[in-house]
PDB file of N, CA and C in Angstrom:
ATOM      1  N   UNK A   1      97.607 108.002  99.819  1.00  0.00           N
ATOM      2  CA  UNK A   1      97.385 106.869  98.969  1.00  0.00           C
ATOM      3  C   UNK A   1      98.282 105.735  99.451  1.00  0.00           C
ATOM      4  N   UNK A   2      97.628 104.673  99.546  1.00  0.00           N
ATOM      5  CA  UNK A   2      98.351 103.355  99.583  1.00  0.00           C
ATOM      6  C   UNK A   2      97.978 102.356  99.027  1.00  0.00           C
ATOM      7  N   UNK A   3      99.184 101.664  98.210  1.00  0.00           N
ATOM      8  CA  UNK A   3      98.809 100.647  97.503  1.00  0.00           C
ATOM      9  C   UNK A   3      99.870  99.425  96.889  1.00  0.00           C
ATOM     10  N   UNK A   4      99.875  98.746  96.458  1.00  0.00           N
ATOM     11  CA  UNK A   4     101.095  97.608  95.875  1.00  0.00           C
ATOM     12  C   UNK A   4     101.276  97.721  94.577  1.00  0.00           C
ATOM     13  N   UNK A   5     101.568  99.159  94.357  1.00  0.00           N
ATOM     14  CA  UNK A   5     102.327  99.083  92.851  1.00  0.00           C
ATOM     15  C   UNK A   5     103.612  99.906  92.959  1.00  0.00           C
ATOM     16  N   UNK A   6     104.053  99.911  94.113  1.00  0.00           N
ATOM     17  CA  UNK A   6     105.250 100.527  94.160  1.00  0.00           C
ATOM     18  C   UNK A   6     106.497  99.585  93.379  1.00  0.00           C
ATOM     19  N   UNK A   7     107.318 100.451  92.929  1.00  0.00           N
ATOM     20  CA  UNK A   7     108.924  99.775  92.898  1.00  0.00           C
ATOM     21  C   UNK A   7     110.234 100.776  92.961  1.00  0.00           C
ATOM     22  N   UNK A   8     111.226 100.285  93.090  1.00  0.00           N
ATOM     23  CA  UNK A   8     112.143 100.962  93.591  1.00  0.00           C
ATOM     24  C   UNK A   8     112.703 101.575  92.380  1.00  0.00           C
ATOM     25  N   UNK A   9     112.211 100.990  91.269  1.00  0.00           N
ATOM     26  CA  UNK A   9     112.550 101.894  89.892  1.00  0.00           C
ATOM     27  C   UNK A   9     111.828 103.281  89.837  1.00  0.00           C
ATOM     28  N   UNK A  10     110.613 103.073  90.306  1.00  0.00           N
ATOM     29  CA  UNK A  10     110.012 104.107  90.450  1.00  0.00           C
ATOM     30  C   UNK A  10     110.570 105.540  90.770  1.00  0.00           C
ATOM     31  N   UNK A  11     111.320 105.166  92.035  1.00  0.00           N
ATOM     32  CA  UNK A  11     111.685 105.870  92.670  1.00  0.00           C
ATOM     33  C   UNK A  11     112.948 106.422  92.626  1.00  0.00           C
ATOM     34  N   UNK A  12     114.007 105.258  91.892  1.00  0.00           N
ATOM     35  CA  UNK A  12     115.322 105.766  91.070  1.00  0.00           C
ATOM     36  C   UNK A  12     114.726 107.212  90.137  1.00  0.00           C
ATOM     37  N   UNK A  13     113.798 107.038  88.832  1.00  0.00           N
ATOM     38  CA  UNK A  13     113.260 107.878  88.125  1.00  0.00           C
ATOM     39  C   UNK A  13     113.396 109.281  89.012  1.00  0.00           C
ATOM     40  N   UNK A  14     112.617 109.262  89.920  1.00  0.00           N
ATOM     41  CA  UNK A  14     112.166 110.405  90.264  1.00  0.00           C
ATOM     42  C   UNK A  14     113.348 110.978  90.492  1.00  0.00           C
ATOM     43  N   UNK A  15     114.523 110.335  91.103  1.00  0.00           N
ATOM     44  CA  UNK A  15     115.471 110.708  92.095  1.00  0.00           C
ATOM     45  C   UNK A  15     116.505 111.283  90.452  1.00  0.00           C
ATOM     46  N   UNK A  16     116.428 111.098  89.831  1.00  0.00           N
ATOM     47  CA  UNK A  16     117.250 111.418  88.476  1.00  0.00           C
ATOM     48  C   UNK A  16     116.452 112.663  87.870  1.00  0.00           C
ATOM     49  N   UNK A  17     115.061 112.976  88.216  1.00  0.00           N
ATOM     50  CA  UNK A  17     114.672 113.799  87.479  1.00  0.00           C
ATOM     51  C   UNK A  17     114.614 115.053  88.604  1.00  0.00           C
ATOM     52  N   UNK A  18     115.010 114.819  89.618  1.00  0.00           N
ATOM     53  CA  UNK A  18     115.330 115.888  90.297  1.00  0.00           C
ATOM     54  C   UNK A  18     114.774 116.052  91.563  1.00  0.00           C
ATOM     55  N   UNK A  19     113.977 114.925  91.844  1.00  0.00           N
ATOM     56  CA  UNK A  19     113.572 114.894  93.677  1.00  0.00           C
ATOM     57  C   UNK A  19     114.513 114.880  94.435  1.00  0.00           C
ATOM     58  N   UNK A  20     113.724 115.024  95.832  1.00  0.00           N
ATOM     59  CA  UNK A  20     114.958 114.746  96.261  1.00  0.00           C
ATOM     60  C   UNK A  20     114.803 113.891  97.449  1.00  0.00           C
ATOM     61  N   UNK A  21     115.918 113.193  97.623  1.00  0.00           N
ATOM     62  CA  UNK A  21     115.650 111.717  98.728  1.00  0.00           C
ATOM     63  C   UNK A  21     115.153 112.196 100.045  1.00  0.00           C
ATOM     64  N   UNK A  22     113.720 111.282 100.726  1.00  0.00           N
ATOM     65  CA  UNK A  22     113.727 110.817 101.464  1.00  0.00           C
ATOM     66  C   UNK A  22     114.169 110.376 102.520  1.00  0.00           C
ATOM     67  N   UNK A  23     114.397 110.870 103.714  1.00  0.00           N
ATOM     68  CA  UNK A  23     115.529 110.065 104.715  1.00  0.00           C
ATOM     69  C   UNK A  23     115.228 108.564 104.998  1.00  0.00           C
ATOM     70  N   UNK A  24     116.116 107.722 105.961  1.00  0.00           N
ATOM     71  CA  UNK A  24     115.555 106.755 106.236  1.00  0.00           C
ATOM     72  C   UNK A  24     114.766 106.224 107.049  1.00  0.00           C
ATOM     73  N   UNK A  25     112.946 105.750 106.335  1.00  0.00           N
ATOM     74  CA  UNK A  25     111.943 106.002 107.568  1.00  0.00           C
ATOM     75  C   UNK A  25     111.958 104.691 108.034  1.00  0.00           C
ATOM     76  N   UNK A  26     111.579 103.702 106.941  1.00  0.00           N
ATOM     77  CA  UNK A  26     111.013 102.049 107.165  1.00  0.00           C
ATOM     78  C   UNK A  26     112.499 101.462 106.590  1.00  0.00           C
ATOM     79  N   UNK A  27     112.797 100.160 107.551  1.00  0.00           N
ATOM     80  CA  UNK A  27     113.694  98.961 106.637  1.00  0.00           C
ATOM     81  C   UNK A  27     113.167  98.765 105.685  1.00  0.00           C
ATOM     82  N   UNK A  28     114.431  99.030 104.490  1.00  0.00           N
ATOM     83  CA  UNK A  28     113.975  98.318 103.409  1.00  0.00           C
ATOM     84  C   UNK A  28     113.092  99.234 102.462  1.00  0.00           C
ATOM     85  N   UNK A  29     113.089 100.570 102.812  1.00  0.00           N
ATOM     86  CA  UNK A  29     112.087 101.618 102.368  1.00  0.00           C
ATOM     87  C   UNK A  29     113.095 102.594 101.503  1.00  0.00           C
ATOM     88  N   UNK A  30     113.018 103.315 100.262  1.00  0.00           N
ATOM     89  CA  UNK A  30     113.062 104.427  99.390  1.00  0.00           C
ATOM     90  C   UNK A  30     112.414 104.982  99.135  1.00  0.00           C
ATOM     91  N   UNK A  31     112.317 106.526  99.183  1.00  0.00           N
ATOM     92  CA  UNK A  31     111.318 107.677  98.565  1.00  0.00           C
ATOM     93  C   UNK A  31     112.037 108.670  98.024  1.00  0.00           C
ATOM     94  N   UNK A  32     110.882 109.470  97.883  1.00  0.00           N
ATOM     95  CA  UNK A  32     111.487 111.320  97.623  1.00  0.00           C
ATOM     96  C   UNK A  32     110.233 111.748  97.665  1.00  0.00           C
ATOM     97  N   UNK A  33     110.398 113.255  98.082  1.00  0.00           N
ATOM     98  CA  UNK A  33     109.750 114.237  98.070  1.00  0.00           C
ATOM     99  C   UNK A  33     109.937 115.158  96.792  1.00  0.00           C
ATOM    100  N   UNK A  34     108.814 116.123  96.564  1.00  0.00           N
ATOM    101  CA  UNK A  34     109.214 117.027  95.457  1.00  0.00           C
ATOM    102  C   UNK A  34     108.163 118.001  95.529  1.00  0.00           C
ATOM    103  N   UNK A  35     108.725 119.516  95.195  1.00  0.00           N
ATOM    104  CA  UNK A  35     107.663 120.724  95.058  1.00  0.00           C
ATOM    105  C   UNK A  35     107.310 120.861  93.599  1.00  0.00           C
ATOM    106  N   UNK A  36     105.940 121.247  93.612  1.00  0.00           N
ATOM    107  CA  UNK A  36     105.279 121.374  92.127  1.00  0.00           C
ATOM    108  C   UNK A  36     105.918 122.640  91.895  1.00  0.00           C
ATOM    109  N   UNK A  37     106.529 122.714  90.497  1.00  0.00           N
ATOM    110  CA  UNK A  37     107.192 123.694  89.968  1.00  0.00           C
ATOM    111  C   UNK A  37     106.165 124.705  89.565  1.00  0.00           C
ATOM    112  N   UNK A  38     105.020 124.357  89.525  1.00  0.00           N
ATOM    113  CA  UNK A  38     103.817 125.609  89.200  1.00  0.00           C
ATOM    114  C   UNK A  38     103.279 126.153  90.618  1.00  0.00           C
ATOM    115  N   UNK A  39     103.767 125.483  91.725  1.00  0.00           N
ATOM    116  CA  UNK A  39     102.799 125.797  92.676  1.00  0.00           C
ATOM    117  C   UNK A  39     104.114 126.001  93.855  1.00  0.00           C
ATOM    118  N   UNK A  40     104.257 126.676  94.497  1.00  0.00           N
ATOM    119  CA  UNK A  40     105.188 127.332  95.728  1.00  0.00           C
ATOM    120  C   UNK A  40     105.133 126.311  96.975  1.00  0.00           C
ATOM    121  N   UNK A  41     103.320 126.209  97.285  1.00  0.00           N
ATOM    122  CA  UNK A  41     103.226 125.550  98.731  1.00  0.00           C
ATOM    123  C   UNK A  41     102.247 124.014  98.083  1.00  0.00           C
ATOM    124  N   UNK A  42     102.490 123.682  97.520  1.00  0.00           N
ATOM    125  CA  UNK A  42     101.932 121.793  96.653  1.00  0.00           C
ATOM    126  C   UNK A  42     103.674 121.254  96.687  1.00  0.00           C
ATOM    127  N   UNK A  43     103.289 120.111  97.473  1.00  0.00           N
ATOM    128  CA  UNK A  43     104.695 118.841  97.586  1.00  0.00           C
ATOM    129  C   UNK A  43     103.955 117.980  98.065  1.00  0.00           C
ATOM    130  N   UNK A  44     104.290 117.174  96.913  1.00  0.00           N
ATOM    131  CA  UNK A  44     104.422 115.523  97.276  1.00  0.00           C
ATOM    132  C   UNK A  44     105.647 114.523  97.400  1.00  0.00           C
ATOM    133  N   UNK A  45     105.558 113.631  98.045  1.00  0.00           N
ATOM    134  CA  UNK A  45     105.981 112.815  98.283  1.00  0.00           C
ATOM    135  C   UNK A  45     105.329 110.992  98.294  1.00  0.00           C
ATOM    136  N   UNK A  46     106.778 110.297  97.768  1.00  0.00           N
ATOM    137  CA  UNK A  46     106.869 108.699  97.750  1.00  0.00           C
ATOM    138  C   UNK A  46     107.255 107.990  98.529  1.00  0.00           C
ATOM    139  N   UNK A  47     106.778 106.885  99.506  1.00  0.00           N
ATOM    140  CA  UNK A  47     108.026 105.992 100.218  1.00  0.00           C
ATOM    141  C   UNK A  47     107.586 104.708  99.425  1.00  0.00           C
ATOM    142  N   UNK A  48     108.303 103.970  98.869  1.00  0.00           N
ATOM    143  CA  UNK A  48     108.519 102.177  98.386  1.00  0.00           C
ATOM    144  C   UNK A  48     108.645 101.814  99.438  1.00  0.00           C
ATOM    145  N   UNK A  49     108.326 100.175  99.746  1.00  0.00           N
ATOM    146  CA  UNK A  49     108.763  98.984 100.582  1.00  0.00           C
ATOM    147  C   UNK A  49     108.470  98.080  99.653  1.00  0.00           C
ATOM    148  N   UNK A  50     109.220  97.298  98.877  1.00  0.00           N
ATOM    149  CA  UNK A  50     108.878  96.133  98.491  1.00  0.00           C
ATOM    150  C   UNK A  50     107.768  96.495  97.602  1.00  0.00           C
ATOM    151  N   UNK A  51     106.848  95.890  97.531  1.00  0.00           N
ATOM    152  CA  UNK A  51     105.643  96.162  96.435  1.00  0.00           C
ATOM    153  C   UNK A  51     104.636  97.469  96.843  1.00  0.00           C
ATOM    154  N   UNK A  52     104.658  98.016  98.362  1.00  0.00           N
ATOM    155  CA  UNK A  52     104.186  98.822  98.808  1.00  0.00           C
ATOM    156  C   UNK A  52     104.325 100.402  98.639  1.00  0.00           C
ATOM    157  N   UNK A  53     103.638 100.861  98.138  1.00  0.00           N
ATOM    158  CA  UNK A  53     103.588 102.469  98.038  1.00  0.00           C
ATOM    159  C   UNK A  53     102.859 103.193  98.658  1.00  0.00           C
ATOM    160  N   UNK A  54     103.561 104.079  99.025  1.00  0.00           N
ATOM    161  CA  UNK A  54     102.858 105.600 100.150  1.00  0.00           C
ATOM    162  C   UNK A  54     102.756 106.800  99.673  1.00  0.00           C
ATOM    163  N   UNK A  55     101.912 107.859  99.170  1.00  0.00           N
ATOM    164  CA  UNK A  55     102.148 108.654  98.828  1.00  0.00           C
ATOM    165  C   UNK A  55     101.693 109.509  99.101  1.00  0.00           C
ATOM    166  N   UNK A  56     102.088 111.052  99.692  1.00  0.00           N
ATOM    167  CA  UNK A  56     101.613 112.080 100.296  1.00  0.00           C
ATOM    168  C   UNK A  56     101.400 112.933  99.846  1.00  0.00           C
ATOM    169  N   UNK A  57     100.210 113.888  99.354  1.00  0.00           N
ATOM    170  CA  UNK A  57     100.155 115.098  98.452  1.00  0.00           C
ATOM    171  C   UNK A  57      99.777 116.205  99.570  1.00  0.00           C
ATOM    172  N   UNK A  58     100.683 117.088  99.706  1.00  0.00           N
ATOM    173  CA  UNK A  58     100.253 118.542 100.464  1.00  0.00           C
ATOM    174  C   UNK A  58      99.434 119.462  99.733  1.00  0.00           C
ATOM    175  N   UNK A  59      98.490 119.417  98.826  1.00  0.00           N
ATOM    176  CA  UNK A  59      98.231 120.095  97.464  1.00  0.00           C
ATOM    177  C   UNK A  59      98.004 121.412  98.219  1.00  0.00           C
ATOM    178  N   UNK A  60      97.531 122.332  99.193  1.00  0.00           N
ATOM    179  CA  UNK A  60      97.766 123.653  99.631  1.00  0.00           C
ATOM    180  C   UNK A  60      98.274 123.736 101.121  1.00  0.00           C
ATOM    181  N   UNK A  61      99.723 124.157 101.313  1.00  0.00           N
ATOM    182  CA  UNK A  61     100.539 123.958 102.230  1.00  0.00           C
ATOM    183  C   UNK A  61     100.047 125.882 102.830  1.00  0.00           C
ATOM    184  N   UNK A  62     100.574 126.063 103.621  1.00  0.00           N
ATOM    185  CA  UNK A  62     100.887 127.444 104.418  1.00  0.00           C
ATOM    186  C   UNK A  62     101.870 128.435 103.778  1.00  0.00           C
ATOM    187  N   UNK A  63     101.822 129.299 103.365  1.00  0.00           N
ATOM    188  CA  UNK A  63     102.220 130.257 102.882  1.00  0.00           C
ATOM    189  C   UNK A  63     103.123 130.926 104.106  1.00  0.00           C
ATOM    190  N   UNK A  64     104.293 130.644 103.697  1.00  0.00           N
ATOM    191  CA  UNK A  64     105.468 131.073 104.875  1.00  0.00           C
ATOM    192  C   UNK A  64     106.178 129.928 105.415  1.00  0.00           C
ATOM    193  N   UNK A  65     105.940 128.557 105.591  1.00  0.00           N
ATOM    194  CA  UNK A  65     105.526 127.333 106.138  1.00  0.00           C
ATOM    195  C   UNK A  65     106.985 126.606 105.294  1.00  0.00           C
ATOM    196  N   UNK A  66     107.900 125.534 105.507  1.00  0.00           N
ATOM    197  CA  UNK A  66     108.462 124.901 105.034  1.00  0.00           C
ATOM    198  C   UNK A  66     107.857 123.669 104.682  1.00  0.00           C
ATOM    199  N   UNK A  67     106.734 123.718 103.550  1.00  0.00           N
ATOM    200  CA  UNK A  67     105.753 122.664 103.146  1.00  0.00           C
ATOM    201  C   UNK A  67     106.578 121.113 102.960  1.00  0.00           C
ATOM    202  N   UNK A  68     107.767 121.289 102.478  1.00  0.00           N
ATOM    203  CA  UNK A  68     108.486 120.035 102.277  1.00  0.00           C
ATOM    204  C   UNK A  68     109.184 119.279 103.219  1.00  0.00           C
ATOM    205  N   UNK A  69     109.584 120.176 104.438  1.00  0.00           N
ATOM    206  CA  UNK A  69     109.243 119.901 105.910  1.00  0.00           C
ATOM    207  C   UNK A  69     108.514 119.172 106.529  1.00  0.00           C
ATOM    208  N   UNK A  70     107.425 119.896 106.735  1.00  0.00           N
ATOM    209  CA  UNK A  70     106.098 119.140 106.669  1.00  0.00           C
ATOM    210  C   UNK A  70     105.576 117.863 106.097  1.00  0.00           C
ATOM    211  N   UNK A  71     106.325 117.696 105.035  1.00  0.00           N
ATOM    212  CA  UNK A  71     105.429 116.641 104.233  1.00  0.00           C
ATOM    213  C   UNK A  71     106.413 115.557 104.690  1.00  0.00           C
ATOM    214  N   UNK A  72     107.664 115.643 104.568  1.00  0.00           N
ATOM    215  CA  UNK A  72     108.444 114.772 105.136  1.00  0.00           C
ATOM    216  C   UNK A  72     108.255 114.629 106.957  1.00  0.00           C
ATOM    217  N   UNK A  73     108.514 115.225 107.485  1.00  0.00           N
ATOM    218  CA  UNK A  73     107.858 115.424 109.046  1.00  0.00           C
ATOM    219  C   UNK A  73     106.236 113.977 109.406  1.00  0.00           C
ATOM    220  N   UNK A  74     105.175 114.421 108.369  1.00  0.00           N
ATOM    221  CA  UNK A  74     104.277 113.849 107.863  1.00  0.00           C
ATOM    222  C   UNK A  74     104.121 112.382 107.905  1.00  0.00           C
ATOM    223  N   UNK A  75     105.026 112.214 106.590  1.00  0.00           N
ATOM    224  CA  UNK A  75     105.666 110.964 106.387  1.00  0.00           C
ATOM    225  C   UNK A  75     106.206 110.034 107.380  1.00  0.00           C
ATOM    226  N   UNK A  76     107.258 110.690 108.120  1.00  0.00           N
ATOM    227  CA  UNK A  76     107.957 109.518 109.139  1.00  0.00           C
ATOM    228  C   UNK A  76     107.222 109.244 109.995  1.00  0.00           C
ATOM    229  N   UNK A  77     105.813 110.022 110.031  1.00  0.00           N
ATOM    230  CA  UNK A  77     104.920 110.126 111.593  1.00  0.00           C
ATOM    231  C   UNK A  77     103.674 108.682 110.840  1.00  0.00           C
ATOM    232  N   UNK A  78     103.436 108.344 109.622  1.00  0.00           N
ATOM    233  CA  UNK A  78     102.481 107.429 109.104  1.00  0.00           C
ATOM    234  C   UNK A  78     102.829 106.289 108.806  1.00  0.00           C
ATOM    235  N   UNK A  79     104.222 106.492 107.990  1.00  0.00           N
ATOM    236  CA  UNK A  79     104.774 105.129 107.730  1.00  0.00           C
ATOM    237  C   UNK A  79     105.213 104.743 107.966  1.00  0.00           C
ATOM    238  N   UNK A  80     105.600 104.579 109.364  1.00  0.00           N
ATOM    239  CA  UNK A  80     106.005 103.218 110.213  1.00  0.00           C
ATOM    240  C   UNK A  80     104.693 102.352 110.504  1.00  0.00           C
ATOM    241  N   UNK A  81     103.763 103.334 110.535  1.00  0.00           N
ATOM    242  CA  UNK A  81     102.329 102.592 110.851  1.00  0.00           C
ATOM    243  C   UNK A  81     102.024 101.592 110.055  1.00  0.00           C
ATOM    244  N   UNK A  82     101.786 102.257 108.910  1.00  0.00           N
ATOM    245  CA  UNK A  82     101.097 101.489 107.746  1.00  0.00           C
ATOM    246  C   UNK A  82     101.929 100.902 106.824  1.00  0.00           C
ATOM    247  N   UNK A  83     103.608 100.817 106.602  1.00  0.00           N
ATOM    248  CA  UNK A  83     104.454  99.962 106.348  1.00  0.00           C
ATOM    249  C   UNK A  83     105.596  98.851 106.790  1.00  0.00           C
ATOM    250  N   UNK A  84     105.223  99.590 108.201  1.00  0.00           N
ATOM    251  CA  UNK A  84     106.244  98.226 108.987  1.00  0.00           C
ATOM    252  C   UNK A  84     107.024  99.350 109.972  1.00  0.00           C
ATOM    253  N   UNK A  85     107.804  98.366 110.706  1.00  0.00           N
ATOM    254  CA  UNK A  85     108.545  99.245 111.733  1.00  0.00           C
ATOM    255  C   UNK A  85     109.675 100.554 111.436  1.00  0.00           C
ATOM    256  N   UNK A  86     109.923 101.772 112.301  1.00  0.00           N
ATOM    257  CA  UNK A  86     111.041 102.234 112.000  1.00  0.00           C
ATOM    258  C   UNK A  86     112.073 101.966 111.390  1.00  0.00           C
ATOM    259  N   UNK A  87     113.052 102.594 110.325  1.00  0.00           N
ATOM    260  CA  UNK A  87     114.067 102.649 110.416  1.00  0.00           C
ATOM    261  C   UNK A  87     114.758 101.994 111.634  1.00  0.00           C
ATOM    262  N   UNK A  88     114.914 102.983 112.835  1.00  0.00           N
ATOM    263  CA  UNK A  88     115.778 103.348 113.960  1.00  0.00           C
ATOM    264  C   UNK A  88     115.326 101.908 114.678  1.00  0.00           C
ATOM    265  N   UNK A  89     114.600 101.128 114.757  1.00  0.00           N
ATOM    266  CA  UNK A  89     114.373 100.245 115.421  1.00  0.00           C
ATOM    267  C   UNK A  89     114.700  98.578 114.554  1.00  0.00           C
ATOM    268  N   UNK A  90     115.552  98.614 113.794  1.00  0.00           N
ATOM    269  CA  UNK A  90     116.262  97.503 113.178  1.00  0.00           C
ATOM    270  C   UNK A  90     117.025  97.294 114.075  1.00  0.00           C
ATOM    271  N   UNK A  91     117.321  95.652 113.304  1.00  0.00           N
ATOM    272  CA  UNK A  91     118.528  95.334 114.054  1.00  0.00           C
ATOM    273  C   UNK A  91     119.523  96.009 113.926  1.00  0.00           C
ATOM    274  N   UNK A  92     119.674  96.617 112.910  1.00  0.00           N
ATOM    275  CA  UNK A  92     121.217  97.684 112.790  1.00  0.00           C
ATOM    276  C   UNK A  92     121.247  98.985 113.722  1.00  0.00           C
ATOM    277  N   UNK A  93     120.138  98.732 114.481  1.00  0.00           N
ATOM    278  CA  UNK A  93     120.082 100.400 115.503  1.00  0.00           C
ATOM    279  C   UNK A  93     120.872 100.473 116.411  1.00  0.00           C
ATOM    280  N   UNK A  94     121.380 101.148 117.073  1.00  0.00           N
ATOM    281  CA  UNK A  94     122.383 101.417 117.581  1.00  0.00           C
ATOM    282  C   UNK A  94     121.424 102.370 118.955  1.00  0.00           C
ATOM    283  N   UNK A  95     121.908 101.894 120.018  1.00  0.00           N
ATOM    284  CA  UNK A  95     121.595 103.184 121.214  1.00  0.00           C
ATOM    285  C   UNK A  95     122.225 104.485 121.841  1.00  0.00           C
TER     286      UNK A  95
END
């Protein structure tokens, strides 16, 4: 899913109710990931930019599989695409 109703409150919430952060993919970007407490291999995940939202649902992951891995793995591989450049490629990057 992508769309412009993201906000970074959003994503405070989640991060208080027990997700857990996101590394850093896009400048200027916050998320989290989270496993469905009814379901073992279902994780989703959020990234914010500004008004922009990303959101990834694994709804049946691999049985054995580090699904939240994956979904994050996932993540850093789309949204540089479809939200703007790397993290690692700011001006703050370092070689």
């Amino acid at each position: 899913m992508l769309d412009t109703n993201g906000s970074r409150g959003q994503i405070e919430e989640q991060l208080r109710d027990g997700s857990k952060p996101l590394p850093a993919i896009v400048p200027g970007g916050a998320g989290y990931y989270v496993t469905d407490p009814n379901s073992k291999t279902r994780v989703g995940s959020v990234l914010v930019r500004g008004e922009v939202r990303l959101g990834i649902e694994l709804v049946i992951g691999a049985e054995g599989r580090d699904n939240e891995a994956d979904v994050v793995a996932l993540m850093k591989l789309i949204a540089p695409k479809l939200m703007g450049t790397r993290a690692s490629d700011g001006p703050e990057a370092k070689d």
